[in-house]
Structures are given as C-alpha cells and as structure tokens.
Protein backbone atom coordinates (compact mmCIF):
# COMPACT_ATOMS: atom_id res chain seq x y z
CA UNK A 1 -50.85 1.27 13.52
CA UNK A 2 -51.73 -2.11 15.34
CA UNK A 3 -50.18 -4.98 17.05
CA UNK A 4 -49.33 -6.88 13.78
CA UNK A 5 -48.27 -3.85 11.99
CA UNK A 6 -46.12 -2.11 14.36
CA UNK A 7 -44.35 -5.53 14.98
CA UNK A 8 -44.03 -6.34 11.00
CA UNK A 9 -42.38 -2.20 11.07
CA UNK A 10 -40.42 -3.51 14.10
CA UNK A 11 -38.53 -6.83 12.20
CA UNK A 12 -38.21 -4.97 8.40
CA UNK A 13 -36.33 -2.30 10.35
CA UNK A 14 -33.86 -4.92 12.35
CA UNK A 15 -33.29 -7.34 9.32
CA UNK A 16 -31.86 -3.95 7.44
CA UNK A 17 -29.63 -3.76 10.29
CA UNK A 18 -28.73 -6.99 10.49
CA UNK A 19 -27.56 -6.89 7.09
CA UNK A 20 -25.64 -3.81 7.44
CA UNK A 21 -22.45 -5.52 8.03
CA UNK A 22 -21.45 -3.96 11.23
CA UNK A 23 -19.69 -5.59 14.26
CA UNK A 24 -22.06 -7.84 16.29
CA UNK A 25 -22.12 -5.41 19.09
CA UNK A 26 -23.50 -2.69 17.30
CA UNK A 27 -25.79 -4.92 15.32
CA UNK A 28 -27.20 -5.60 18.73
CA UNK A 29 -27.33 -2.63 19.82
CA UNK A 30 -28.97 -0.71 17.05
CA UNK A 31 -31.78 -3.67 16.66
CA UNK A 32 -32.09 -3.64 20.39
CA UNK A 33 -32.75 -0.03 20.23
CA UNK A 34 -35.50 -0.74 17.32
CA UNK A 35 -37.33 -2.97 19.10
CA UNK A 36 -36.89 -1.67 22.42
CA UNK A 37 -38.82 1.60 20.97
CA UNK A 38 -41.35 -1.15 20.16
CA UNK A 39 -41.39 -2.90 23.13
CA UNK A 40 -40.68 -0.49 25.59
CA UNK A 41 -37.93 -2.34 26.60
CA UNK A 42 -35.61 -0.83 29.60
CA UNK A 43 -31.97 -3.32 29.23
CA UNK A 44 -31.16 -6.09 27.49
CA UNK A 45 -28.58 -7.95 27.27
CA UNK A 46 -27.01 -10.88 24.53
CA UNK A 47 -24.48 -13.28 26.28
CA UNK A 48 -22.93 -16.06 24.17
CA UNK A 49 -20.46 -18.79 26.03
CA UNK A 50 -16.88 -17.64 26.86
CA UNK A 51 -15.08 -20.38 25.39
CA UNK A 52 -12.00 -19.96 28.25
CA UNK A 53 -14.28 -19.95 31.17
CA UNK A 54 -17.42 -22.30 29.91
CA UNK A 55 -19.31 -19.46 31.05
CA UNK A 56 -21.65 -17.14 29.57
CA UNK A 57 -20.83 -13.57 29.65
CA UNK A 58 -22.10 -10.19 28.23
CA UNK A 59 -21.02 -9.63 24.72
CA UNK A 60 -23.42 -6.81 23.83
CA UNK A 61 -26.06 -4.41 26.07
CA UNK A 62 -28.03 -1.65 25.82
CA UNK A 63 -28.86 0.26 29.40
CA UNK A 64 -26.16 -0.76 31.12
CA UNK A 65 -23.03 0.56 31.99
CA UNK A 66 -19.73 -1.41 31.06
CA UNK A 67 -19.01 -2.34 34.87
CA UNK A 68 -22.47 -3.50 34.90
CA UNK A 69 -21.92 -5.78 31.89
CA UNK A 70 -19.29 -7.06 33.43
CA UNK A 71 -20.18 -8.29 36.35
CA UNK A 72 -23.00 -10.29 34.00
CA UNK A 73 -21.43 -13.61 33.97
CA UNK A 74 -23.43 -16.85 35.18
CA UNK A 75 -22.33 -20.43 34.29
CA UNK A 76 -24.76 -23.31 32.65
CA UNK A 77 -27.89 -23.39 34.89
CA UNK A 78 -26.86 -20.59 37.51
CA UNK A 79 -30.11 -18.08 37.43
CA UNK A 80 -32.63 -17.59 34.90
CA UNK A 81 -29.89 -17.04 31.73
CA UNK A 82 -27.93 -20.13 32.85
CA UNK A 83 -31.10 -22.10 33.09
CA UNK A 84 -32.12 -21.29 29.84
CA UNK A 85 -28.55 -21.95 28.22
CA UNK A 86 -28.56 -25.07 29.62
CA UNK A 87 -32.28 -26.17 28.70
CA UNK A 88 -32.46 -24.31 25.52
CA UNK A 89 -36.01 -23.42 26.91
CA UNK A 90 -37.59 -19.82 27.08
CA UNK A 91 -38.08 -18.35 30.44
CA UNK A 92 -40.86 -15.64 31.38
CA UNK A 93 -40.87 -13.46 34.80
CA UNK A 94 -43.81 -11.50 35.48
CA UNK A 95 -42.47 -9.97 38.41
CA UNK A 96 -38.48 -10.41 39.43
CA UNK A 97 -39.01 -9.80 43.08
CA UNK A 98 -40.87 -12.68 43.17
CA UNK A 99 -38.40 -14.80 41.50
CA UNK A 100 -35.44 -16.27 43.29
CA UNK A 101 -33.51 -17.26 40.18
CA UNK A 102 -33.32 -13.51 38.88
CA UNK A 103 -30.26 -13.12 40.28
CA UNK A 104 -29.38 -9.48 39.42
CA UNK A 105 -26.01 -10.14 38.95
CA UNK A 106 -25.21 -6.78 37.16
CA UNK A 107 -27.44 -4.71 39.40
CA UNK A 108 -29.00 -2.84 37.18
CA UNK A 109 -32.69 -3.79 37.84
CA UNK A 110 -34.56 -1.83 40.13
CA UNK A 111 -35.65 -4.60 43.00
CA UNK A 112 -36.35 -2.26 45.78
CA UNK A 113 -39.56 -2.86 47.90
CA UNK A 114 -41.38 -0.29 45.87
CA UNK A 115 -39.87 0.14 42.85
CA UNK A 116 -42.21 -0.39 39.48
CA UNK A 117 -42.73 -4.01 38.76
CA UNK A 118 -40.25 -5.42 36.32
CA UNK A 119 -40.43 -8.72 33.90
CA UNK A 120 -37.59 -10.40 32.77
CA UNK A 121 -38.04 -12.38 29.29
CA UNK A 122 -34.84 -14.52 28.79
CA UNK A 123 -34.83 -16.67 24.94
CA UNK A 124 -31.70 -19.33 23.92
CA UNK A 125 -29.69 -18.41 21.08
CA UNK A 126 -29.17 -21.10 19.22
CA UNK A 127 -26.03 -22.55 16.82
CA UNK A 128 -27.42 -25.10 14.57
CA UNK A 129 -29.61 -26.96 17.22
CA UNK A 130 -26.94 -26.25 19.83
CA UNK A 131 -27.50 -23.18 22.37
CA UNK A 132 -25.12 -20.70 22.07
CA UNK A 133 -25.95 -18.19 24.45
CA UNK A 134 -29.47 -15.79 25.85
CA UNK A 135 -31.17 -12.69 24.90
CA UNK A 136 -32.81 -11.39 28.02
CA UNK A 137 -35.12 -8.06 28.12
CA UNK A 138 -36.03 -6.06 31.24
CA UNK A 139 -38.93 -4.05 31.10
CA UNK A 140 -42.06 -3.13 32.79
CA UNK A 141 -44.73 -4.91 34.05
CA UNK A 142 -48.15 -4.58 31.54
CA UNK A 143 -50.11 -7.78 31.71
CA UNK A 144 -49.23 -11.65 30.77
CA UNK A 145 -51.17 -10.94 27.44
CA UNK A 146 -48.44 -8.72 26.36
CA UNK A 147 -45.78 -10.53 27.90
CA UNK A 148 -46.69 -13.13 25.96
CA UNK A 149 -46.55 -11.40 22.72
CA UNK A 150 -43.15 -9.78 23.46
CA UNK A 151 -42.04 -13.33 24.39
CA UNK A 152 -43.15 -14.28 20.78
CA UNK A 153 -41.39 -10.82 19.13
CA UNK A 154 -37.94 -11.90 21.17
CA UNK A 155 -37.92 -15.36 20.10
CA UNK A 156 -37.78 -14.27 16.16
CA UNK A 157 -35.53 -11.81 16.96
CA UNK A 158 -33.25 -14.20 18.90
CA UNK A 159 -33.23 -16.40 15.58
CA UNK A 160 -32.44 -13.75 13.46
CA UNK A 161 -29.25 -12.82 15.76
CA UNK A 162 -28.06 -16.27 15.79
CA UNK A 163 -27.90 -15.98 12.16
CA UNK A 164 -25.70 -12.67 12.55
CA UNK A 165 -23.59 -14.51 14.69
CA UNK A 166 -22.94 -17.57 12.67
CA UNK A 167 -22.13 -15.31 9.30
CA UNK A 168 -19.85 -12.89 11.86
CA UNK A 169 -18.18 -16.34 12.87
CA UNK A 170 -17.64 -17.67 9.10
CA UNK A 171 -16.56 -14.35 8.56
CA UNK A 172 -13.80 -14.08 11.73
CA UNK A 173 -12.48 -17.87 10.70
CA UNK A 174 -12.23 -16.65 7.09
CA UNK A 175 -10.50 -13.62 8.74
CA UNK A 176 -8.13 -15.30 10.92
CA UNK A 177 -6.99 -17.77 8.26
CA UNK A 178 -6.55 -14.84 5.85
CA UNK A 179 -4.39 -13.00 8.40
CA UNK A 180 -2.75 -16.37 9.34
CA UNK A 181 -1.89 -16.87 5.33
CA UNK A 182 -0.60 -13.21 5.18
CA UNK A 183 1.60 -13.88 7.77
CA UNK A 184 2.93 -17.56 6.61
CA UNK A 185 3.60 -15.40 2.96
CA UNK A 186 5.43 -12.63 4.66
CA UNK A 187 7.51 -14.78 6.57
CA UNK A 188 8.16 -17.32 3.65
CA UNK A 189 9.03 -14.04 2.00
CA UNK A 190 11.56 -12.70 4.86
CA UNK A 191 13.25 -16.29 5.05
CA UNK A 192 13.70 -15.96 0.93
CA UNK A 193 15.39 -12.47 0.91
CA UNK A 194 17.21 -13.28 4.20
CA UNK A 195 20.54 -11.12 3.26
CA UNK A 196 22.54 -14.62 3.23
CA UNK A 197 20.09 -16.15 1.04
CA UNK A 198 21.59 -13.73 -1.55
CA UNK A 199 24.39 -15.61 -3.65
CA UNK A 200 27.34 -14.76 -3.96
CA UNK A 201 30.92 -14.42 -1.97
CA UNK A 202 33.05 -12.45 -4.50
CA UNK A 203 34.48 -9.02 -3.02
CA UNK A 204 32.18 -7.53 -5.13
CA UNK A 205 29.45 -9.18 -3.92
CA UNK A 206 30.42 -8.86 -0.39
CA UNK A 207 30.65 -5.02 -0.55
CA UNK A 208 26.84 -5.00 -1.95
CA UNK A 209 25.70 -7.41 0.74
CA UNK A 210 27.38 -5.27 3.83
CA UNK A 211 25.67 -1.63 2.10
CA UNK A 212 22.13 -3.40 1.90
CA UNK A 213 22.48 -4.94 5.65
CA UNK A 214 23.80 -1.34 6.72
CA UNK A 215 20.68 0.73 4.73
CA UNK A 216 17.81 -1.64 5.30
CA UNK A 217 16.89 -0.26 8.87
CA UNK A 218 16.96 3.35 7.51
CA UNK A 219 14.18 5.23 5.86
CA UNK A 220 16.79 6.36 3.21
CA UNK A 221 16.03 6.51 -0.95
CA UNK A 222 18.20 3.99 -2.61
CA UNK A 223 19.18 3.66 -6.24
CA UNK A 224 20.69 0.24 -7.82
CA UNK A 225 22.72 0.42 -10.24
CA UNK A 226 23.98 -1.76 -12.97
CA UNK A 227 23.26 -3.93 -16.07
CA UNK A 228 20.03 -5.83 -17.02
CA UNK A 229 19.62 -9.56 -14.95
CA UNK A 230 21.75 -8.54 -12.32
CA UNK A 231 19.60 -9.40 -9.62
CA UNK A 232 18.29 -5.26 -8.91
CA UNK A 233 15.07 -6.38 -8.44
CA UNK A 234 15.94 -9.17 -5.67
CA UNK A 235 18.25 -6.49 -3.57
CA UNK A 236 15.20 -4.63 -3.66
CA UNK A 237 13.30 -7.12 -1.78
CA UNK A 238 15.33 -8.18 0.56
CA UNK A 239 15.89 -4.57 1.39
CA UNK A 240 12.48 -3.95 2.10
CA UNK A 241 11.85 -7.43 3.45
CA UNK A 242 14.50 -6.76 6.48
CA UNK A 243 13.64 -3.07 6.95
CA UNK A 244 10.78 -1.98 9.58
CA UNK A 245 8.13 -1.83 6.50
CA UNK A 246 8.23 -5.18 6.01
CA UNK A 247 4.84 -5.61 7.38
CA UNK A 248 3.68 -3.06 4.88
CA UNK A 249 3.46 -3.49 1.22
CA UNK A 250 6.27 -4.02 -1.30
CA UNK A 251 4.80 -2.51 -4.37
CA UNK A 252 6.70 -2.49 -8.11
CA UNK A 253 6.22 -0.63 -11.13
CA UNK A 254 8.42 -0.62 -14.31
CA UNK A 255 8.31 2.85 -15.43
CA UNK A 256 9.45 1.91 -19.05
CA UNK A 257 6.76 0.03 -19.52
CA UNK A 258 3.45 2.64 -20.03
CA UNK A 259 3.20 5.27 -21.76
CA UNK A 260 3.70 8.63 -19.49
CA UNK A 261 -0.41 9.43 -18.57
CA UNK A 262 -0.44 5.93 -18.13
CA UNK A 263 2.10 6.13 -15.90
CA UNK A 264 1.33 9.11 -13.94
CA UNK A 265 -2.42 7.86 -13.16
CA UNK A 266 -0.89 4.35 -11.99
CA UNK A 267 1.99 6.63 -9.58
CA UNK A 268 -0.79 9.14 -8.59
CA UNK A 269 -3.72 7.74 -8.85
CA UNK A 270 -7.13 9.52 -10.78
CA UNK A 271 -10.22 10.64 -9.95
CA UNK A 272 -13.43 10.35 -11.94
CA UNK A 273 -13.29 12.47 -15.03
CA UNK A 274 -9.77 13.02 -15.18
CA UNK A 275 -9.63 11.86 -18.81
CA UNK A 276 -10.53 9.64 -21.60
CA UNK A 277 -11.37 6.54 -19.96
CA UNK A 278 -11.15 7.41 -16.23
CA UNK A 279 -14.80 6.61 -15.19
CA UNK A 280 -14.10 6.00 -11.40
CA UNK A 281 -11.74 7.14 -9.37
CA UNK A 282 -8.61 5.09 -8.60
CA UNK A 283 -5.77 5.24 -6.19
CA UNK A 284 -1.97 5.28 -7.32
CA UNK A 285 0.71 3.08 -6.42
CA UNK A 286 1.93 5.75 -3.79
CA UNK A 287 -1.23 5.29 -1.87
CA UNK A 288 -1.45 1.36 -2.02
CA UNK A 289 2.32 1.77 -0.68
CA UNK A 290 1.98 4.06 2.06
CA UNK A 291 4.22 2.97 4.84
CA UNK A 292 6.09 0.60 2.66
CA UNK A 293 8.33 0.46 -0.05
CA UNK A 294 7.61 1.39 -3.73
CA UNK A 295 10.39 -0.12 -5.95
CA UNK A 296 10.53 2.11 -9.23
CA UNK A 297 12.11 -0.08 -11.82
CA UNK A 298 13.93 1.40 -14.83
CA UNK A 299 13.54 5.13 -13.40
CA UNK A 300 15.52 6.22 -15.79
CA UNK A 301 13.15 6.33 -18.58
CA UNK A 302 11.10 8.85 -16.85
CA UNK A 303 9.11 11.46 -18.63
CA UNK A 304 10.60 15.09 -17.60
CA UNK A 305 6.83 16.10 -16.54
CA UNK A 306 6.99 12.67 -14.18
CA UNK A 307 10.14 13.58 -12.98
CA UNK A 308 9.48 16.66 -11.48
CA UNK A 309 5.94 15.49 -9.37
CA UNK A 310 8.48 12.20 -8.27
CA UNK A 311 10.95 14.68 -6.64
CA UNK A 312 8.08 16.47 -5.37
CA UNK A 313 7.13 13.99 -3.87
CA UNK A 314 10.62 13.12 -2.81
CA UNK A 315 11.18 16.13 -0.90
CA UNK A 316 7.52 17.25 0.44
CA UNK A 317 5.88 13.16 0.30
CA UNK A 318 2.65 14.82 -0.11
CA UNK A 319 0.90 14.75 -4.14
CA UNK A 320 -2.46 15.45 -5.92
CA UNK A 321 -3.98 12.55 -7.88
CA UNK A 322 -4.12 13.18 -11.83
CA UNK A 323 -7.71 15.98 -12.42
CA UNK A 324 -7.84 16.58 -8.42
CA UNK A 325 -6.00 19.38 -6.46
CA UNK A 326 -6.55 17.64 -3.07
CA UNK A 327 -2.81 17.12 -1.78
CA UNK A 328 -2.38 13.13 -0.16
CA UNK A 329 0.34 12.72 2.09
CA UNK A 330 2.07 9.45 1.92
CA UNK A 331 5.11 7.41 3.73
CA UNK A 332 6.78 5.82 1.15
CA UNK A 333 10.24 4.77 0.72
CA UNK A 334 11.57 4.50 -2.21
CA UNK A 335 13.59 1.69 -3.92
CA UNK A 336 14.96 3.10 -7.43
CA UNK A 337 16.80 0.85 -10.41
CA UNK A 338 18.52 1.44 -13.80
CA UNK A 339 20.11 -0.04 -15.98
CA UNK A 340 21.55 3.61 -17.46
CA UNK A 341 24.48 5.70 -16.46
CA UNK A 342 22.28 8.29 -14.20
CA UNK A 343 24.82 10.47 -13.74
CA UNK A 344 25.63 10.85 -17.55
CA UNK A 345 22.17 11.13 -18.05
CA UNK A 346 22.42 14.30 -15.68
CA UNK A 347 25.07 15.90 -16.96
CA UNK A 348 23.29 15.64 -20.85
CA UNK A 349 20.00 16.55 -19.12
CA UNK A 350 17.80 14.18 -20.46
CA UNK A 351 17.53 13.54 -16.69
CA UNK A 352 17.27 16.08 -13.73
CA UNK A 353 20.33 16.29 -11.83
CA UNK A 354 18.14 17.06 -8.41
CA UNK A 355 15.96 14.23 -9.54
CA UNK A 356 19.17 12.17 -9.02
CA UNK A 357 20.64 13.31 -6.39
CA UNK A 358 17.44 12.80 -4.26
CA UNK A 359 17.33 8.91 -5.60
CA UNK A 360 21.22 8.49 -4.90
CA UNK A 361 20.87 8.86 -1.51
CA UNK A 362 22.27 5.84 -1.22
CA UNK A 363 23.65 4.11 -4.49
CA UNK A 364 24.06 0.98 -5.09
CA UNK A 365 26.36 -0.80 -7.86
CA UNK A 366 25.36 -4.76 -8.76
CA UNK A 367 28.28 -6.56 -10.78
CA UNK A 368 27.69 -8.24 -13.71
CA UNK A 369 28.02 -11.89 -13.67
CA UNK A 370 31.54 -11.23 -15.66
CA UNK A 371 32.88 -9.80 -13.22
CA UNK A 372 32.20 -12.05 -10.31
CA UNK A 373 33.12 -15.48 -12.05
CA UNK A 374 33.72 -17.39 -8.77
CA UNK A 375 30.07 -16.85 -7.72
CA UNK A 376 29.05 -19.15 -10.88
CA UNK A 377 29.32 -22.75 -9.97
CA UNK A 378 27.66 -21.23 -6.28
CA UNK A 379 24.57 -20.09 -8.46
CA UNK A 380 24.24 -23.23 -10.31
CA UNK A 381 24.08 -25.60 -7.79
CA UNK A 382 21.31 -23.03 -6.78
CA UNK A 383 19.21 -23.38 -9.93
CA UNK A 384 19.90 -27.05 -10.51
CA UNK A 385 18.24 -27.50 -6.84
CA UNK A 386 15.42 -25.26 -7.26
CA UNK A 387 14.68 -26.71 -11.25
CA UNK A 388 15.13 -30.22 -10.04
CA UNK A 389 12.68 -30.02 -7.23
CA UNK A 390 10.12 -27.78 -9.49
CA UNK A 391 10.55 -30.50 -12.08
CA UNK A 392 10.69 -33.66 -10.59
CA UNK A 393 14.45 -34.37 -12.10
CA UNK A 394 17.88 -35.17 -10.70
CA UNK A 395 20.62 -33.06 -12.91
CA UNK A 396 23.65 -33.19 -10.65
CA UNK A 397 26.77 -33.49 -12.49
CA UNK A 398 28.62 -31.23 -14.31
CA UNK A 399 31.58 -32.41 -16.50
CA UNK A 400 35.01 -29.58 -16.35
CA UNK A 401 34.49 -28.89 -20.00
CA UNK A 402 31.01 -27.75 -19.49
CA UNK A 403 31.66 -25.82 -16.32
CA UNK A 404 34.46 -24.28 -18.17
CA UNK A 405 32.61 -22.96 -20.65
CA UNK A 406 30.08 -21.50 -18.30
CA UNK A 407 32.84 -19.63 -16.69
CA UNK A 408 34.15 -18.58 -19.79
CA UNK A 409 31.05 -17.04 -21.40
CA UNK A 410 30.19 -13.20 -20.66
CA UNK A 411 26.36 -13.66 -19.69
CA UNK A 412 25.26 -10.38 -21.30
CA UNK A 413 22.21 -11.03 -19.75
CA UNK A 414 23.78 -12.04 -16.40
CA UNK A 415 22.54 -13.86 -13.77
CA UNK A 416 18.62 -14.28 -15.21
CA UNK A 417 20.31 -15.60 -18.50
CA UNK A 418 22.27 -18.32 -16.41
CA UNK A 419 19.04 -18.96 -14.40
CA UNK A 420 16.73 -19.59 -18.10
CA UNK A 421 20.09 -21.68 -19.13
CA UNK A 422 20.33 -24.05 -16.40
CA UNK A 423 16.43 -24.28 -15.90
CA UNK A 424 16.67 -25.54 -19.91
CA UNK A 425 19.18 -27.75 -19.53
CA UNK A 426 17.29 -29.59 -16.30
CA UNK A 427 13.85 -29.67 -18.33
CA UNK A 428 15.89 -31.08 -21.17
CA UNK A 429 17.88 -33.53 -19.52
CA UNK A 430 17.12 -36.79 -19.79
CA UNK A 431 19.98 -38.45 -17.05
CA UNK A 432 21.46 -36.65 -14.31
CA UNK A 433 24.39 -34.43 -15.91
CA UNK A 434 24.58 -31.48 -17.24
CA UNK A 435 25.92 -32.27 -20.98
CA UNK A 436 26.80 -29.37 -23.43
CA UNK A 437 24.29 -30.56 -25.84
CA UNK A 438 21.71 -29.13 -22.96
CA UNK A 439 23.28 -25.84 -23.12
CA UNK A 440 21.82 -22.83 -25.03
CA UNK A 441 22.57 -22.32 -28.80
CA UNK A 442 24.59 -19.51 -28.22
CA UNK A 443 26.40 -20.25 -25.33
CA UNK A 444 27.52 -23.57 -27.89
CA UNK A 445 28.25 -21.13 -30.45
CA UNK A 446 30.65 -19.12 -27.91
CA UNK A 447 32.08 -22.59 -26.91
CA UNK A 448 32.78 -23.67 -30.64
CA UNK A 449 34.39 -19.97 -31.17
CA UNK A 450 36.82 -20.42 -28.14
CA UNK A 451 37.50 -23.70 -28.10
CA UNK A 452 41.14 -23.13 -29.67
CA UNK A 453 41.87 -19.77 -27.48
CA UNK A 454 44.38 -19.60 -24.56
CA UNK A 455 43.04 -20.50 -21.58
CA UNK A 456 41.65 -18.14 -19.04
CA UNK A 457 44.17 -18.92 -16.12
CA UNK A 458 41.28 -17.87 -13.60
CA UNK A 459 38.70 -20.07 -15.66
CA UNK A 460 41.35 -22.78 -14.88
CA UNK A 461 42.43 -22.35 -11.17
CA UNK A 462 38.64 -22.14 -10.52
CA UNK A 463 37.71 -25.46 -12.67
CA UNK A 464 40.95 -27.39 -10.34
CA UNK A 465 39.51 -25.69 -7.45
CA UNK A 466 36.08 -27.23 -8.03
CA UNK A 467 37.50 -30.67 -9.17
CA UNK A 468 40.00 -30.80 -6.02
C-alpha cells in the first residue's frame, strides 16, 4: 500500500470513530492511536482553552502520563502551542533541541544531548474561524519531505476534531439545559405537593396530613384508602415528592384499566417472543421505577395470577420479565390506592389477605368531601384562582345561597367533581360571581329538591362564619 492509500485507510478509519459517539477524550485517543500507527507518531496531545484560566490546557493525550498532562498548560503565545493558538498558524520543528520555543513543559520528550532527534508538528483547532485550541504530535525525525506530508495528514485531522468538538458542545448545552429543565420540573413539582399545599384543615384532614409527613422519609408500602375523587392520587405525590426518591421517578399505572397480560407485560416488562405481538423486548414499569416510587392505582382489581408475582415482588423485590427466567432486582417503593373495602375483599378472598397485609403497611384513609364540609369554601377559592388565571377571567364572588348549596350537596364524586364544577362555572361566567345558573345540572336539581328542607345547622354556622 502507498502514501495515498495508506493515508486514505488512515482518515476512513478515524471518521468511523469520530462518529462513534464516544466522549471527546476517547475519540481522541482512539483516532490518535489510528493515525499514530500511520504516522509513527510517539505523543500527542489536543489542548482546547480553559475558559477559567484563558489558558490552554491538556484535554486529551496519548503517551503521556496524567501528571505529565497536567503540567501541559501554556497561555496565548507562550511556546510553540501558545504561538499557534494565538496566530491560528501551523508550526513545524524538525529538531526540538534546536528550538527554544519547545518548551517541554510536560517533560515527556526526550531532549537529552543524544537522544534520537524528535519533531514537533503543532496545527490550530479551529471554532468557526476562531482558534479553539492545538493538536501537537511528537515523533521522530525522517526527513522534511515527510514532515511535510504528516503536517498535511494533521491538518485534516485537526478539522475533523474540531467538528467532534463543536457537535460534543451542541450536545453538552443541549445536555445541561435538559438537566437544568429536569431540575426546574422537579422542583416546580416539590413546591406543588409541598405537604401544606394540600387543602384542607378539618380534623380529618389534619390526621392524613401528619401520617403522610411522618411516612414520607421511610421506605415503607403505603395503601390509600377511600372513595373515588378524593385526592389518592395527589397524597401519592406529595409522598413521593418529599421522600428521598424524589430525584427518582414517580411512575403510575391504573391496574383496572388493561386487561391482565396487558398488565403483567407493562408491571414486568417482556422480552422478544413472549407472545402475540411482543416483537422486541420491553422493560416494565418496575424497572423504569427503580429507586423511586411506583403508585399502583386501583390495586384492588388485581388479577389473582398478578397478585401473587406483586407480593413476590413485595417481599423478595427481585422478578422475571413475562417469557424470560432471568430474575431483575429492583428498589421500588410502592404507593397503593383503592377505592374498595380491602379488607372485606380479604376476608371473601377475591383478594389475598398476605397481598394486603404487605400493601397496608401503612394505611391510609382520605375523607370524602361530605365529611369534611369546612374544607369547601378553602377549595374553592383554590379552583376559582387556578381557573381564573388558566382562563383569563375574574369569578370572585359567591352569593350565601350558592355557597349554601355547595355545602349542602354530597359530592359523590368528591373533590374532582367540585374541581370540574367550579372550573364550569368560571368558563361559563360571563361577570365576576359565581351565580347558580353556572352550577351543574344536578347539583341545581339537588338545590331545587332541598330548597324547602330544614336547614343544616353546620351548613348555617359555616355560611355566618364566612359572611362575618
């Protein structure tokens, strides 16, 4: 192979590294090591400018040690690499000893009267027309022929690593605002499930807030308890969102919702082949958790199969994905809710006792709204706030019939049916109060049906409460 070929070889060989995706280092290093096989190159060296210091210093080396790279720092003109910074102009030394500028900062050339004659080829590195930093090879002595033609081999190669270093940039700013995003997210999402940001100063509501403050900095398994909109899914959060996981991922799945070898591959995970359908494999909500918190919403609707790999989980935290016998260990904690009576359930057997005992680790009991009354006119100054700002209106008032009636009705559907009732009545609205006419059919209907009963005496103290 001649000249041309070998040096053709030489540049397919470092573009597929280049491309490989690695860190710039060992992009560097591996090309360096390609052509240095070519070139019968000894060290080399890439320094790009140290923003802190205005200097340039080693980022990446092959033949030297990692004392020796760091004692390679020179600022803008200071030796051969600082000269060439600064000019943006190649340099070529035939022989270092007879060079004053090769400074030998990292000692790792050989300049001892006697020692085989070394040349030093140092190239810019350019960003955009900007220099950005040096390549410079140490190797021996041949003649200024070849030097030449090395000169010429590091000089492409020089342009192709200042393209690596301008994608590895893009990429590290990309990076950086990604993780600088993540973190704005997670601590938007902390400062929403903040334990006081959870309304509600009824006794009831008390007792749940003090149990969630006390478990959150535990590892334990918790179960919530109680009826359908009353806020199980936002204890959850705020659990794991003041716990030590809450770096890690907060991950939900509604197990009423697939069927059960729907729901086993999205717990479990697959692999290839597994079944029908499965034609990669695919990791389970376990996995994507591990080291957070997986919230398991509606539990109680559990296939019996299910149940028994969830306490298996439970009590060994290891599992095989669906087709695979490979155990995977995982660090999850686990956030249960139901709407069902889990301990009736139990006793029937349509779900395992030891199944519930292991989730009950720490139960948890949410009121319904009718039971915490005075926490009502507290929620909807909530929602009018958040549905007036999301909708550009200004609902504010609230006559004492209306709020009356809002205290009298049950809210089957608790607090997400007052939320969807006060969010209609502010899209609705056309002033700035809350009339009756804005209010849900049925929660008129249950107004027209009650408007002749007895009053509720603690509808009443609370209505002269909020008027006084």
């Amino acid at each position: 192979m001649n000249r041309h070929e070998q040096e053709l070889d030489t540049l397919v060989q470092i573009s597929q590294i280049l491309s490989g995706g690695l860190e710039l280092g060992d992009v560097f290093q591996r090309a360096m090591s390609v052509l240095g096989q070519s070139l019968k190159i000894e060290r080399a060296a890439l320094t790009l400018e140290d923003p802190a210091t205005e200097q340039l210093r080693i980022v990446a080396a092959v033949g030297m040690s990692p004392q020796e790279q760091q004692r390679g720092r020179y600022a803008a003109g200071e030796g051969v690499s600082g000269r060439v910074y600064q000019t943006g102009e190649p340099a070529v030394v035939p022989d270092i000893t007879k060079q004053p500028d090769f400074l030998n900062r990292t000692r790792s050339a050989d300049t001892e009267p006697g020692a085989q004659r070394q040349s030093y080829l140092c190239v810019p590195v350019f960003n955009g027309t900007e220099p950005a930093g040096t390549i410079g090879i140490l190797k021996p002595f041949t003649d200024d022929e070849s030097l030449l033609a090395d000169m010429r081999m590091i000089t492409i190669f020089a342009g192709m690593i200042a393209q690596t270093i301008r994608i590895h940039q893009q990429m590290r700013l990309e990076r950086d605002q990604w993780v600088e995003e993540k973190q704005q997210l997670t601590d938007d999402l902390r400062a929403r499930y903040r334990f006081d940001n959870i309304i509600g100063t009824s006794p009831a509501m008390v007792d749940v807030l003090g149990t969630i403050a006390q478990v959150a900095s535990s590892r334990a398994t918790c179960l919530l308890l109680g009826e359908t909109g009353c806020g199980k899914e936002l204890v959850a959060k705020a659990i794991h969102y003041n716990s030590p996981r809450r770096d890690k991922p907060l991950i939900r799945v509604n197990c009423g919702a697939l069927s059960p070898q729907l729901l086993e591959s999205e717990l479990f995970g697959h692999v290839k082949g597994a079944f029908t359908g499965a034609v990669k494999d695919k990791i389970g909500r376990f996995e994507a958790a591990d080291g957070g918190t997986l919230f398991l919403d509606e539990v109680g609707t559990l296939d019996p199969q299910l149940q028994v790999k969830l306490l298996r989980v439970l009590q060994e935290r290891e599992f095989e994905r669906v087709g695979d016998h490979t155990t995977v260990k995982t660090d999850v904690r686990i956030i249960a809710a139901t709407n069902l009576d889990l301990e009736e359930e139990s006793r029937t057997g349509t779900f395992r006792d030891d199944l519930y005992y292991r989730l009950s680790v720490v139960s948890i009991h949410l009121p319904p709204l009718r039971s915490r009354r005075e926490d009502i006119p507290m929620l909807i100054d909530h929602f009018l706030k958040r549905f007036n700002d999301e909708n550009a209106r200004a609902v504010k008032k609230i006559s004492r019939d209306v709020m009356a009636v809002l205290l009298r009705y049950p809210w089957p559907g608790n607090v997400r049916e007052l939320e969807n009732a006060v969010e209609r009545a502010v899209v609705m609205s056309i002033g700035d109060e809350m009339s009756m006419e804005l209010l849900p059919l049925q929660v008129r209907l249950f107004a027209e049906q009650t408007r002749s009963d007895t009053a509720d005496e603690t509808v009443e103290a609370l209505c002269a409460k909020l008027a006084g």
